[in-house]
N, C-alpha and C. Protein backbone atom coordinates (compact mmCIF):
# COMPACT_ATOMS: atom_id res chain seq x y z
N UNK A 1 109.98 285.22 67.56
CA UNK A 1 110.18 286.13 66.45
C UNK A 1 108.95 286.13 65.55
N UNK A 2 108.40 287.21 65.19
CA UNK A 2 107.30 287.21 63.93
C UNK A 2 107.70 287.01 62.84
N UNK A 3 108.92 287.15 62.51
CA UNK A 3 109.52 286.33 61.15
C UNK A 3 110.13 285.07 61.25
N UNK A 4 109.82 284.32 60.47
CA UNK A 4 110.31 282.85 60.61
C UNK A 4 112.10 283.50 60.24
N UNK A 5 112.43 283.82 59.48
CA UNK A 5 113.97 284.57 59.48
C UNK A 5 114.71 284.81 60.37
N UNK A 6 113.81 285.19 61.03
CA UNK A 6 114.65 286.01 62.68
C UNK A 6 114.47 284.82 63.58
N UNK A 7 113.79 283.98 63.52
CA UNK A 7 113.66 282.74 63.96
C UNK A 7 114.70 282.01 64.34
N UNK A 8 115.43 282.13 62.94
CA UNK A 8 116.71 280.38 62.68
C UNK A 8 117.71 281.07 63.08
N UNK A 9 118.35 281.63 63.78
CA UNK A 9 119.43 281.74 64.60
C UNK A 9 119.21 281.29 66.03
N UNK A 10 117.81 281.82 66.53
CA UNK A 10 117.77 280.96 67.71
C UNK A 10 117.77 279.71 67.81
N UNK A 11 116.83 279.12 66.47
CA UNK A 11 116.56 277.69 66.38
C UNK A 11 117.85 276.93 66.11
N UNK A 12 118.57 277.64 65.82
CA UNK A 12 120.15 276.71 65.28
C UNK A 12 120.93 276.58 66.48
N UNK A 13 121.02 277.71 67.35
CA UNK A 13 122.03 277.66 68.22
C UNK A 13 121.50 276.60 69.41
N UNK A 14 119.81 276.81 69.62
CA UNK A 14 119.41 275.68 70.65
C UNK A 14 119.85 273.96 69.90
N UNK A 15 118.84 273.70 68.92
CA UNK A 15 119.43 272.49 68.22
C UNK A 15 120.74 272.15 68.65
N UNK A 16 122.03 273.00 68.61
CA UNK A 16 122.96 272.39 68.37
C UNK A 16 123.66 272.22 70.72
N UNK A 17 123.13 273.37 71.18
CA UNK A 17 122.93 272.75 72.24
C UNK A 17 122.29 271.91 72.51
N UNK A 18 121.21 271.59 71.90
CA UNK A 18 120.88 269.84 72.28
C UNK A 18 121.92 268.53 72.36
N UNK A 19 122.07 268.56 71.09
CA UNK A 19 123.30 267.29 70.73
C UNK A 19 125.14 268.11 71.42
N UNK A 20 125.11 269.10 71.69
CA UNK A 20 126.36 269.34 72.83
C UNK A 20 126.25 268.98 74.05
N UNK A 21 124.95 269.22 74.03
CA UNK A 21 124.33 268.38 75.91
C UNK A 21 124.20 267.37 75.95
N UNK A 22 123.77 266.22 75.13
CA UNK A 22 122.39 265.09 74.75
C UNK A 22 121.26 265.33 75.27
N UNK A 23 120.67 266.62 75.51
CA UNK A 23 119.36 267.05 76.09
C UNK A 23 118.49 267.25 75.16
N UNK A 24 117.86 265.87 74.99
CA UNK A 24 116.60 265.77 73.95
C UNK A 24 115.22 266.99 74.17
N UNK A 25 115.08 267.24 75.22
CA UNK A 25 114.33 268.54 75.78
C UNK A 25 114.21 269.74 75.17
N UNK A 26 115.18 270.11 74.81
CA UNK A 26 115.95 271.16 73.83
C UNK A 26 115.47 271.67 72.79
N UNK A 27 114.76 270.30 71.88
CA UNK A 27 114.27 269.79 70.99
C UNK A 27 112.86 270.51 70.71
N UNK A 28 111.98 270.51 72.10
CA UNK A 28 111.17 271.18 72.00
C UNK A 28 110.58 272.50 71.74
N UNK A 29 112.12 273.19 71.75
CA UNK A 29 111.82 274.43 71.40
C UNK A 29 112.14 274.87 69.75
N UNK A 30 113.30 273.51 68.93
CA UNK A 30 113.54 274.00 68.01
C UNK A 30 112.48 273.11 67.07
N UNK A 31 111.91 271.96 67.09
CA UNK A 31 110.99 271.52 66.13
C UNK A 31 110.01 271.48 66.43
N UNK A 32 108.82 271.00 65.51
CA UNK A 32 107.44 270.99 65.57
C UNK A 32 106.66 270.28 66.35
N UNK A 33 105.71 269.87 67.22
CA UNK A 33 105.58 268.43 67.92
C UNK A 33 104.96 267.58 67.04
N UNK A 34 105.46 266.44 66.84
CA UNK A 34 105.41 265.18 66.25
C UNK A 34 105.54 265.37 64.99
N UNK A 35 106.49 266.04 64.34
CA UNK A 35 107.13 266.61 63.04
C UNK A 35 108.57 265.35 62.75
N UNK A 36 108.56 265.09 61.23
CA UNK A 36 109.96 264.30 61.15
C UNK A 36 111.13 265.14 61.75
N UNK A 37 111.05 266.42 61.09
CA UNK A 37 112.61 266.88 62.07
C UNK A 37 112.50 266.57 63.65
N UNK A 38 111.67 266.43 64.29
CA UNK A 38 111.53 266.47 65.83
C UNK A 38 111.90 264.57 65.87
N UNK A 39 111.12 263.94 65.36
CA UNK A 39 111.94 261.89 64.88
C UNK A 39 112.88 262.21 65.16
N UNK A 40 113.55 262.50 64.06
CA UNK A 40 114.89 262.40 63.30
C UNK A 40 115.83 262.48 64.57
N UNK A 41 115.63 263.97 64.89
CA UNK A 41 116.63 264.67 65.83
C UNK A 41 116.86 263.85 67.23
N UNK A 42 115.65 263.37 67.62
CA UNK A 42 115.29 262.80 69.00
C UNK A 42 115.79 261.70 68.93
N UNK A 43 115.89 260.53 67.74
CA UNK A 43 117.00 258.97 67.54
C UNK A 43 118.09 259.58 67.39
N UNK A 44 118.67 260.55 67.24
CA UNK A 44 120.06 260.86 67.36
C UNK A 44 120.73 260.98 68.67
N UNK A 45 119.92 261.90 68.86
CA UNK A 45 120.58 262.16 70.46
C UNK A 45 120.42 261.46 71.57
N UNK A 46 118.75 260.49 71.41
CA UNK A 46 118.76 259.49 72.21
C UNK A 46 119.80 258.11 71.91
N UNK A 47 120.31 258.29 70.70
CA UNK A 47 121.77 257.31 70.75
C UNK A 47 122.60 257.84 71.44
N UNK A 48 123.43 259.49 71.61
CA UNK A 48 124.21 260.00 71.96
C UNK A 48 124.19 259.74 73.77
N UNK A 49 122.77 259.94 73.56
CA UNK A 49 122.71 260.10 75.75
C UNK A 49 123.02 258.88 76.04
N UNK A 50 122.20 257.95 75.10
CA UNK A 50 122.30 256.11 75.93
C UNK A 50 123.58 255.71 75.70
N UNK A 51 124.63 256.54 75.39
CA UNK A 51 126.34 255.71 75.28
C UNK A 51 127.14 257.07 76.15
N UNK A 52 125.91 258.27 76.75
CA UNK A 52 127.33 258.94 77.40
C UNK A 52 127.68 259.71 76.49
N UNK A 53 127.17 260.33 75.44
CA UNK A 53 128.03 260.96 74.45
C UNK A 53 127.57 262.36 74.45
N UNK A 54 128.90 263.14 73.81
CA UNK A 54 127.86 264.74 73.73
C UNK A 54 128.66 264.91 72.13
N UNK A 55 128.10 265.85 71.79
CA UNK A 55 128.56 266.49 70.75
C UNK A 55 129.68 267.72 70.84
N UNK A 56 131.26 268.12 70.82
CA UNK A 56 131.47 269.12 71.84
C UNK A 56 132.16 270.08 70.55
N UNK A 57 131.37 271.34 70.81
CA UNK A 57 132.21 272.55 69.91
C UNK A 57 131.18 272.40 68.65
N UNK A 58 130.15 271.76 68.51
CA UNK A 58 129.31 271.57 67.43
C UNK A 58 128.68 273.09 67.60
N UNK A 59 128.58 273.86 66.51
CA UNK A 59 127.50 275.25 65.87
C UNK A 59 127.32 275.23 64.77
N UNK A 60 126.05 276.03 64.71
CA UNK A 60 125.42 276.20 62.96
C UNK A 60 125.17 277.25 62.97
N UNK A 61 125.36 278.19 61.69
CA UNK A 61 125.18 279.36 61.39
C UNK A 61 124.19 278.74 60.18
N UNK A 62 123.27 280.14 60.17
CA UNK A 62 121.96 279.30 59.01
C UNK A 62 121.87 281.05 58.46
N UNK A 63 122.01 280.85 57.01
CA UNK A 63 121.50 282.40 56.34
C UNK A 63 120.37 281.45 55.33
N UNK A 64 119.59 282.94 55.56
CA UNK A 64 118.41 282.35 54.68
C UNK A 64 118.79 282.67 53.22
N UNK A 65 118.43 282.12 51.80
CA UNK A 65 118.83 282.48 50.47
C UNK A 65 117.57 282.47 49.80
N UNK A 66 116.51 282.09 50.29
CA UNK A 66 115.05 282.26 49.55
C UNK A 66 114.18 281.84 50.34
N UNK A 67 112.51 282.48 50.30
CA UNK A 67 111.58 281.79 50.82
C UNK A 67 110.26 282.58 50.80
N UNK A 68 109.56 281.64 51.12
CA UNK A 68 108.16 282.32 50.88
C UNK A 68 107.15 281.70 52.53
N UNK A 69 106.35 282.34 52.76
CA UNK A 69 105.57 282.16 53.85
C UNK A 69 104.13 283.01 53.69
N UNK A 70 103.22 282.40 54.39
CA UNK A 70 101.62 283.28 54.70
C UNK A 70 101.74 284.58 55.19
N UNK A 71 101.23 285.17 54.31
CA UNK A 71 101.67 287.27 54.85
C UNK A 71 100.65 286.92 56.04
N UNK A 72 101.70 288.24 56.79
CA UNK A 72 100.67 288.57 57.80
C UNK A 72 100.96 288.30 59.32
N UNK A 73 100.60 288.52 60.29
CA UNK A 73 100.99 288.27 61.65
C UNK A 73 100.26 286.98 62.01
N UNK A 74 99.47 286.25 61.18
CA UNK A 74 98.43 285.24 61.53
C UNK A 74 99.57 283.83 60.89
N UNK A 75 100.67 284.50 59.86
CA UNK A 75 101.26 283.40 59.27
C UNK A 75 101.46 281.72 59.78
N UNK A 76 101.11 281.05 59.44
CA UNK A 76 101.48 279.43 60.07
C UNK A 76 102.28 278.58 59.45
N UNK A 77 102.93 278.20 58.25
CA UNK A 77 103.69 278.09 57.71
C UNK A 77 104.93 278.65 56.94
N UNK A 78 105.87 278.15 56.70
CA UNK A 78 106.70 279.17 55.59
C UNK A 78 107.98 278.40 55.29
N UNK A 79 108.42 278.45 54.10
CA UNK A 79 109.73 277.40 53.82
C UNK A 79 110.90 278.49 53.44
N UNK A 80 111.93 277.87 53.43
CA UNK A 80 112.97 278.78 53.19
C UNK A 80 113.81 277.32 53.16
N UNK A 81 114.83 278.46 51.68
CA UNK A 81 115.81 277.86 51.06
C UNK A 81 117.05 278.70 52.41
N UNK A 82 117.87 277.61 52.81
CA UNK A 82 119.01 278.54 53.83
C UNK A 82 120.25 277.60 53.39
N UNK A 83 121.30 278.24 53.60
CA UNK A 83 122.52 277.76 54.02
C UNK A 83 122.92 277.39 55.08
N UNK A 84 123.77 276.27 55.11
CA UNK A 84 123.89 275.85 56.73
C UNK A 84 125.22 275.90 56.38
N UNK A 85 125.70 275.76 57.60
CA UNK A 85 127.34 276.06 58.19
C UNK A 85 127.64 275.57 59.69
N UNK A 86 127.91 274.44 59.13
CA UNK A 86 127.80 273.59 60.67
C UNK A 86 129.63 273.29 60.78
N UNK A 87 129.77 273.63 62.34
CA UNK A 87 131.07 274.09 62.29
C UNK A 87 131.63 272.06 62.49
N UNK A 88 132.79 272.28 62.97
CA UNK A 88 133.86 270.91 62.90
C UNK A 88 133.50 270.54 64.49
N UNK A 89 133.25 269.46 64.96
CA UNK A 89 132.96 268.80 65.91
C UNK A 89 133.64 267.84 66.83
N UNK A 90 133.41 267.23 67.87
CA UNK A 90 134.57 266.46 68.53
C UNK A 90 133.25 265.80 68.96
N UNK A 91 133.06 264.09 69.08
CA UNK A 91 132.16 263.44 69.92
C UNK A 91 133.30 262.90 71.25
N UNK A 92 132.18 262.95 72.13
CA UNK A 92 133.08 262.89 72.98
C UNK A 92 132.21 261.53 74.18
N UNK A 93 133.00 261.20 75.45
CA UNK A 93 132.71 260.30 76.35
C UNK A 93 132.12 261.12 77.88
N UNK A 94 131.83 260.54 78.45
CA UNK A 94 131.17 261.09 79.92
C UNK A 94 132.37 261.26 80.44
N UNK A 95 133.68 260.89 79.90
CA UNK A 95 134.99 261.23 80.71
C UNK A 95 135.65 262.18 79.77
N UNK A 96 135.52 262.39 78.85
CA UNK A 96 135.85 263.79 78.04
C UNK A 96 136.99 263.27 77.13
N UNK A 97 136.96 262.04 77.07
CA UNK A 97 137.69 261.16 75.22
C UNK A 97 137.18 261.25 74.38
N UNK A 98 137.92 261.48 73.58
CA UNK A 98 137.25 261.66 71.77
C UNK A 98 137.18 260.83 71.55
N UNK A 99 136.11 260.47 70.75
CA UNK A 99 136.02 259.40 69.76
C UNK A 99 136.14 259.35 68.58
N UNK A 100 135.48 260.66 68.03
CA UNK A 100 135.44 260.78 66.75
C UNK A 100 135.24 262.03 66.30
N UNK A 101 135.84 262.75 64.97
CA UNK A 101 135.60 264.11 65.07
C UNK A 101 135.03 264.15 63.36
N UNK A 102 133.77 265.43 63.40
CA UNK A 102 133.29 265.39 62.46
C UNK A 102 133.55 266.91 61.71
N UNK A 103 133.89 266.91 60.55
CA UNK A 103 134.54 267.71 59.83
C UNK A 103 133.16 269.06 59.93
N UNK A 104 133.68 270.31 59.24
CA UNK A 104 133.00 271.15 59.50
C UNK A 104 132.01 271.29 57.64
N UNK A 105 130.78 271.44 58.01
CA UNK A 105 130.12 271.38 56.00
C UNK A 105 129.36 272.63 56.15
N UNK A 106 129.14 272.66 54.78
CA UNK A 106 128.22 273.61 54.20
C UNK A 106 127.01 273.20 53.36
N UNK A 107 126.28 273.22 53.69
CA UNK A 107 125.22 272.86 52.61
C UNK A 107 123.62 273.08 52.29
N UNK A 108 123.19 273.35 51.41
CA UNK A 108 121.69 274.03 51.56
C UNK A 108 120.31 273.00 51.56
N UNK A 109 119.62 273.32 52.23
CA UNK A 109 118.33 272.46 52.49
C UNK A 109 117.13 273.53 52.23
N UNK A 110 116.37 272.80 52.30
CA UNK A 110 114.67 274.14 52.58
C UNK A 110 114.53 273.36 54.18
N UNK A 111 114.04 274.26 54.40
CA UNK A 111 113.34 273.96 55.99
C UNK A 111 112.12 274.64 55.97
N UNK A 112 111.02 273.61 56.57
CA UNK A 112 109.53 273.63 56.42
C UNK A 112 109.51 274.28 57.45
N UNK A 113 109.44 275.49 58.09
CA UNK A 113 108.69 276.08 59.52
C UNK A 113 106.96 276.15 59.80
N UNK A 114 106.50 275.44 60.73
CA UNK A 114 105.36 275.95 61.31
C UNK A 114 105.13 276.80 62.58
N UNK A 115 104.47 277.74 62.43
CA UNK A 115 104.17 278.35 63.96
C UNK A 115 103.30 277.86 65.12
N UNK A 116 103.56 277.33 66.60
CA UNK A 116 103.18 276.76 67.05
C UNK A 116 103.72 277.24 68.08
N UNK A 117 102.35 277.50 68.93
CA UNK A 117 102.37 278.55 70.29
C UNK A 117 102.56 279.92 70.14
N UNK A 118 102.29 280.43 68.84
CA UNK A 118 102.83 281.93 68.96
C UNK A 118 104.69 281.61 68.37
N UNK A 119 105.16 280.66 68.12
CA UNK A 119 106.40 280.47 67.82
C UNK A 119 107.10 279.70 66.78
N UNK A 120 108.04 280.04 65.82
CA UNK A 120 108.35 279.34 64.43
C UNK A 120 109.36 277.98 64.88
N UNK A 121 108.65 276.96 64.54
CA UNK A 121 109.66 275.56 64.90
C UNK A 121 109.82 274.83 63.35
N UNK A 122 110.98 274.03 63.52
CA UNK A 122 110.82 273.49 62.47
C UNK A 122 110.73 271.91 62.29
N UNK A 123 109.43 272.02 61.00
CA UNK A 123 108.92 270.73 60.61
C UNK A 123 109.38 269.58 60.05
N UNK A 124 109.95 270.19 58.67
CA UNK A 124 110.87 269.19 57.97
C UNK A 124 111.89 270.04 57.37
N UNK A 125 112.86 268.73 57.15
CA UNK A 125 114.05 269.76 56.24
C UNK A 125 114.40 268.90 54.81
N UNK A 126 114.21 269.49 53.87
CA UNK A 126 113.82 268.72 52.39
C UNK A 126 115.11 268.93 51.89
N UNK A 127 115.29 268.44 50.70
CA UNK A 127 116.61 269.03 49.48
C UNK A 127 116.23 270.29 49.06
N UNK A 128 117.33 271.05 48.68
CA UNK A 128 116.85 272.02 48.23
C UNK A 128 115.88 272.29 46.94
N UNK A 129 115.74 271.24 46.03
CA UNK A 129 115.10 271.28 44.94
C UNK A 129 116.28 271.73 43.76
């Protein structure tokens, strides 16, 4: 996408197929390389894979509510204030037992996007301020 905007729907729905799969791989398409969100995300799910675990029925809906970025088609950065909406979850076993289920939230962050390859990933995700 040439807008980092049009961006975070793809980037949300892969992310959250990552941790539904435990396919750390995934990863690569939604964060930066060697970015904290790309850390962060990758000790999560590499806990999830090394016990067998997936994340199941996990989605995020992301609207953007503010942001600013480099005009232009050359843009390389850009932050945005968004809402997240991460739905209610079930962790589950390689045999398909619950373990634990995580409630569904709402809540706003900024997310740092850089463009990398021709493509908006994301870097960090801050408080909203």
């Amino acid at each position: 996408a040439r807008d980092p905007e049009d961006a975070l729907p793809a980037l949300a729905e892969l992310r959250s197929r990552a941790f539904s799969t435990a396919d750390a791989a995934l990863l690569d398409d939604v964060n930066a390389p060697g970015s904290e969100a790309l850390q962060a995300d990758r000790e999560q799910i590499g806990r999830l894979a090394a016990e067998g675990h997936v994340l199941s029925g996990l989605a995020t809906q992301v609207s953007v509510l503010d942001g600013s970025e480099t005009a232009g088609e050359a843009a390389a950065t850009a932050e945005l204030l968004v809402r997240m909406q991460v739905s209610g979850y079930t962790q589950v076993d390689g045999a398909g037992a619950v373990l634990r289920s995580g409630q569904a939230q709402h809540q706003e962050v900024r997310l740092v996007l850089v463009r990398n390859g021709g493509f908006w990933r994301i870097s960090r995700i801050l408080a909203p301020q």
